[in-house]
Protein backbone atom coordinates (compact mmCIF):
# COMPACT_ATOMS: atom_id res chain seq x y z
CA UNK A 1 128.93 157.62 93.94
CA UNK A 2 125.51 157.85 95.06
CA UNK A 3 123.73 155.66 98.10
CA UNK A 4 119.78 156.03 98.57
CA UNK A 5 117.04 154.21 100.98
CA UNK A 6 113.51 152.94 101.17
CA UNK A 7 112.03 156.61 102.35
CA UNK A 8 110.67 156.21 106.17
CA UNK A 9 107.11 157.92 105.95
CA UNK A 10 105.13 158.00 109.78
CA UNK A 11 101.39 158.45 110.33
CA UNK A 12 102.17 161.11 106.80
CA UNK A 13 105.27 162.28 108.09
CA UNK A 14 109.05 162.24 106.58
CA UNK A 15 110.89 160.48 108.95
CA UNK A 16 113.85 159.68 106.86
CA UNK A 17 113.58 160.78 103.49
CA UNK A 18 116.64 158.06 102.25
CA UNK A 19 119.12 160.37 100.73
CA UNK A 20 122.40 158.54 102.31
CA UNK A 21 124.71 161.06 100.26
CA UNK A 22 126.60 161.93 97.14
CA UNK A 23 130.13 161.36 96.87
CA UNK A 24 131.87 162.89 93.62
CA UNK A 25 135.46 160.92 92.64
CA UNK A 26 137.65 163.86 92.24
CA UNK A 27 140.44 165.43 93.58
CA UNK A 28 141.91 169.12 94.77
CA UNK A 29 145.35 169.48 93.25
CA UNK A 30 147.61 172.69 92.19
CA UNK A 31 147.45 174.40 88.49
CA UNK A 32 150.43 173.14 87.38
CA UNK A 33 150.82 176.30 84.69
CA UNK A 34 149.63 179.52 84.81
CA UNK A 35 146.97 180.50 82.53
CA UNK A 36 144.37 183.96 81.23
CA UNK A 37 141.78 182.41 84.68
CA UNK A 38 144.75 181.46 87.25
CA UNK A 39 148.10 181.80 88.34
CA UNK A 40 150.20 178.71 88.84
CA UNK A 41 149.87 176.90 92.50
CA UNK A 42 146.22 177.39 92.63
CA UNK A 43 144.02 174.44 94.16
CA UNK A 44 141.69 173.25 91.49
CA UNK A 45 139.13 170.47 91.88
CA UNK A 46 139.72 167.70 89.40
CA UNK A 47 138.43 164.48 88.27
CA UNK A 48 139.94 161.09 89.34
CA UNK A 49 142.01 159.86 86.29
CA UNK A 50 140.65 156.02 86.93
CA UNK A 51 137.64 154.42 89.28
CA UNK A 52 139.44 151.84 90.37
CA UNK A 53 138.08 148.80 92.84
CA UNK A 54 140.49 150.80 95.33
CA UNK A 55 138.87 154.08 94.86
CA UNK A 56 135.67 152.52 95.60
CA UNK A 57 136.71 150.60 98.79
CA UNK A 58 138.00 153.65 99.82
CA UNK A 59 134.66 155.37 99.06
CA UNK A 60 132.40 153.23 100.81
CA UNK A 61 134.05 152.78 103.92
CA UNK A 62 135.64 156.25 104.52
CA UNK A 63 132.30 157.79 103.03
CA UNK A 64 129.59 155.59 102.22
CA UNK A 65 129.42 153.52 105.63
CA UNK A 66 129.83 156.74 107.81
CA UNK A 67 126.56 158.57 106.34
CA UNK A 68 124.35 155.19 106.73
CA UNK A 69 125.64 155.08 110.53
CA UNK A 70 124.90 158.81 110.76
CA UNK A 71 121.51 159.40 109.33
CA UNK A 72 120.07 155.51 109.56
CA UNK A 73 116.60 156.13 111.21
CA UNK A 74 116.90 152.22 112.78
CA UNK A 75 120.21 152.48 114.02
CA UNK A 76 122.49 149.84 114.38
CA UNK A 77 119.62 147.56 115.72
CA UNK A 78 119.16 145.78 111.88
CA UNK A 79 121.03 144.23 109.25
CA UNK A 80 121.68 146.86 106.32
CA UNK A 81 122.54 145.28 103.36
CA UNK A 82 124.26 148.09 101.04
CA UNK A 83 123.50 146.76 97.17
CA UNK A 84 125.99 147.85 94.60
CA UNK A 85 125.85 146.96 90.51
CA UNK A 86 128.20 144.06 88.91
CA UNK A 87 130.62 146.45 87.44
CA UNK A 88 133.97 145.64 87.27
CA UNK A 89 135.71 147.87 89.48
CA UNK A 90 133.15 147.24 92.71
CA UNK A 91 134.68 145.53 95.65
CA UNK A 92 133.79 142.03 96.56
CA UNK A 93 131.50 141.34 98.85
CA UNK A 94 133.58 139.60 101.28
CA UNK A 95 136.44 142.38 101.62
CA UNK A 96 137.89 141.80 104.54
CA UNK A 97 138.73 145.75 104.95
CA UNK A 98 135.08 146.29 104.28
CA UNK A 99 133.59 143.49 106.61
CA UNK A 100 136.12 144.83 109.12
CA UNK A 101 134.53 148.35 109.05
CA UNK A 102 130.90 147.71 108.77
CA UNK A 103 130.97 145.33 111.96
CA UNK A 104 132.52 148.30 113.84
CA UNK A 105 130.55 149.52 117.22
CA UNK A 106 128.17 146.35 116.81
CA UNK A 107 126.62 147.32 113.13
CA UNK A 108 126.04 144.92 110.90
CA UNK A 109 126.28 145.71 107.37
CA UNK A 110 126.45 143.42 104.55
CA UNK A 111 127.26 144.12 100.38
CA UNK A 112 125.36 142.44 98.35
CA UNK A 113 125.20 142.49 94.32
CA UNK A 114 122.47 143.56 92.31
CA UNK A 115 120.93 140.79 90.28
CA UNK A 116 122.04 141.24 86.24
CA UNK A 117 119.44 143.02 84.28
CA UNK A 118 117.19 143.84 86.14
CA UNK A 119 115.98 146.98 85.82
CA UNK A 120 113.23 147.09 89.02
CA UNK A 121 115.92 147.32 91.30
CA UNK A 122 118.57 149.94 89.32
CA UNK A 123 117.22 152.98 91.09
CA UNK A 124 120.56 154.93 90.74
CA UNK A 125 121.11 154.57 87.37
CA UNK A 126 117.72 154.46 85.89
CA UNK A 127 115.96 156.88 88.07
CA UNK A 128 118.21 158.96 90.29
CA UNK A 129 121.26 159.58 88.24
CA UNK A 130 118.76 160.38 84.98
CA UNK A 131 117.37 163.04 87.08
CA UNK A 132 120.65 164.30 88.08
CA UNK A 133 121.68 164.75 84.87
CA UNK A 134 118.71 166.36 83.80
CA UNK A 135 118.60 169.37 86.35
CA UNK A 136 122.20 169.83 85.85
CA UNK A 137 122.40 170.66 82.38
CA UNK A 138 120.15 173.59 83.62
CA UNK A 139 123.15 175.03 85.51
CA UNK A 140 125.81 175.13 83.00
CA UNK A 141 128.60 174.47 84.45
CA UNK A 142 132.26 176.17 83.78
CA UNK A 143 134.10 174.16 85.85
CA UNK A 144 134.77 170.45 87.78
CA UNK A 145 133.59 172.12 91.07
CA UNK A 146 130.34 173.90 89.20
CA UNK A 147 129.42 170.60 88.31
CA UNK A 148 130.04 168.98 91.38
CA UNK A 149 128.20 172.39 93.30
CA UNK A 150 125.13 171.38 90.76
CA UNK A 151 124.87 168.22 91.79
CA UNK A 152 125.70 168.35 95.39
CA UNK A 153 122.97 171.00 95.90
CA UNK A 154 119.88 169.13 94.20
CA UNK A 155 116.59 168.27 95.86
CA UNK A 156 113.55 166.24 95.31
CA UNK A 157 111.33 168.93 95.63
CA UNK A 158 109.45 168.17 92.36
CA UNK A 159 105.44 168.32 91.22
CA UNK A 160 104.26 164.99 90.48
CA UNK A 161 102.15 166.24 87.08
CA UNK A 162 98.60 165.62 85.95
CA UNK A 163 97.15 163.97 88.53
CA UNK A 164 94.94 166.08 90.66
CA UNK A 165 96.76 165.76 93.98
CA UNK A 166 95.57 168.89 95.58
CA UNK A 167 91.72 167.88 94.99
CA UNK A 168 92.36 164.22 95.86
CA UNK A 169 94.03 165.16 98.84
CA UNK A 170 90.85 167.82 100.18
CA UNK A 171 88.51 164.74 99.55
CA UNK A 172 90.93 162.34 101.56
CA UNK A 173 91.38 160.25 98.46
CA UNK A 174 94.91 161.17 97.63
CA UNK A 175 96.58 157.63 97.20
CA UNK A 176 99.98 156.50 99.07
CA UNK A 177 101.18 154.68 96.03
CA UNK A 178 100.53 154.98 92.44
CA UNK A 179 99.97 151.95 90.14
CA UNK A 180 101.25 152.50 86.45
CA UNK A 181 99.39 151.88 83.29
CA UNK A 182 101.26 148.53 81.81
CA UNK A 183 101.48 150.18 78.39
CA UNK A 184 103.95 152.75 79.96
CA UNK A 185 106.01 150.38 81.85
CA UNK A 186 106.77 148.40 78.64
CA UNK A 187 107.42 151.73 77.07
CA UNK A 188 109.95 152.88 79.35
CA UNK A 189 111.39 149.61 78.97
CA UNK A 190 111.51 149.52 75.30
CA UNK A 191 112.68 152.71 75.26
CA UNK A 192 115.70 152.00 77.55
CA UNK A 193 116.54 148.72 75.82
CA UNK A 194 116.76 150.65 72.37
CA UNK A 195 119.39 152.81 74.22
CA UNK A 196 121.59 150.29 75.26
CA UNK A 197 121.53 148.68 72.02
CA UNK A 198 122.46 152.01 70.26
CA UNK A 199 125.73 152.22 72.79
CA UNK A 200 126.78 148.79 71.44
CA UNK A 201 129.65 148.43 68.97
CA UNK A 202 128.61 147.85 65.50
CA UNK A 203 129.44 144.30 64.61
CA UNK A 204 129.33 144.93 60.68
CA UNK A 205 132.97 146.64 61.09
């Protein structure tokens, strides 16, 4: 599970650069046979059989709510309102466990749900778990703790391309936000639509 923030940029300086944390749903558990790469008994990581609404309540407030009240650049001073997806298995917003942990010490934190489709505010899955995915075929991982290693260990130190920052930024005209052409917006779009449609079960069968 993966939590992110509005970035907190001052007078050009990071101030909080809102990576909350990555949390990967596995396990550590004994080989339960030997094999050729390890003798019986020894601790392997391994993935969590089912994500269950009680794995996630379990994630968020022994995980999840702990890194916001560690690394939140406004402390404990303003609402936070953590926003998860409608899937299934995600815990209702008026948990009592949860609401019980989040108003701990005099936070207040508050779980709202994403609205349905729409894709302006699905940063994790259409923007930071693509990304993911896309640096961590580059490590080829063996192994359920590679992966996790691959991931755990990312960045965002990337170039943005083709856009001249480095002379823009000598002639003080290097822009703070960047406006994209309409034509690509509906691409991405289109693009993303056609790949949801391709997942869906072919109702001729």
């Amino acid at each position: 599970m993966g939590a992110s923030a509005r970035p907190r940029i001052t007078n050009g300086v990071v101030t909080f650069d809102g990576k909350i944390g990555i949390f990967p749903f596995s396990c550590i558990v004994p080989a339960k046979r030997s094999s050729k790469n390890r003798s019986k008994g020894t601790l392997e990581t391994k993935p969590i059989d089912r994500i269950t609404r009680a794995v996630i309540k379990k994630c968020i407030i022994e995980k999840i709510l702990p890194a916001i009240k560690a690394k939140w650049p406004d402390g404990k001073g303003r609402k936070i309102f953590i926003q998860q997806d409608n899937a299934r298995p995600h815990i209702l917003s008026n948990d009592p466990e949860f609401k019980r942990a989040a108003m701990e010490d005099g936070w207040d934190i508050e779980l709202i749900y994403q609205p349905p489709n729409s894709p302006d505010l699905n940063i994790l899955d259409l923007g930071h778990f693509r990304s993911i995915q896309t640096i961590q075929h580059e490590k080829a991982p063996r192994s359920v703790m590679q992966l996790v290693d691959a991931v755990l260990k990312g960045s965002n130190r990337y170039k943005i391309p083709h856009i001249g920052k480095k002379r823009l930024d000598i002639m003080g005209m290097l822009p703070t936000t960047i406006i994209p052409e309409v034509e690509h917006v509906l691409g991405a779009l289109l693009h993303e639509t056609r790949s949801l449609v391709s997942q869906l079960p072919d109702q001729s069968t």
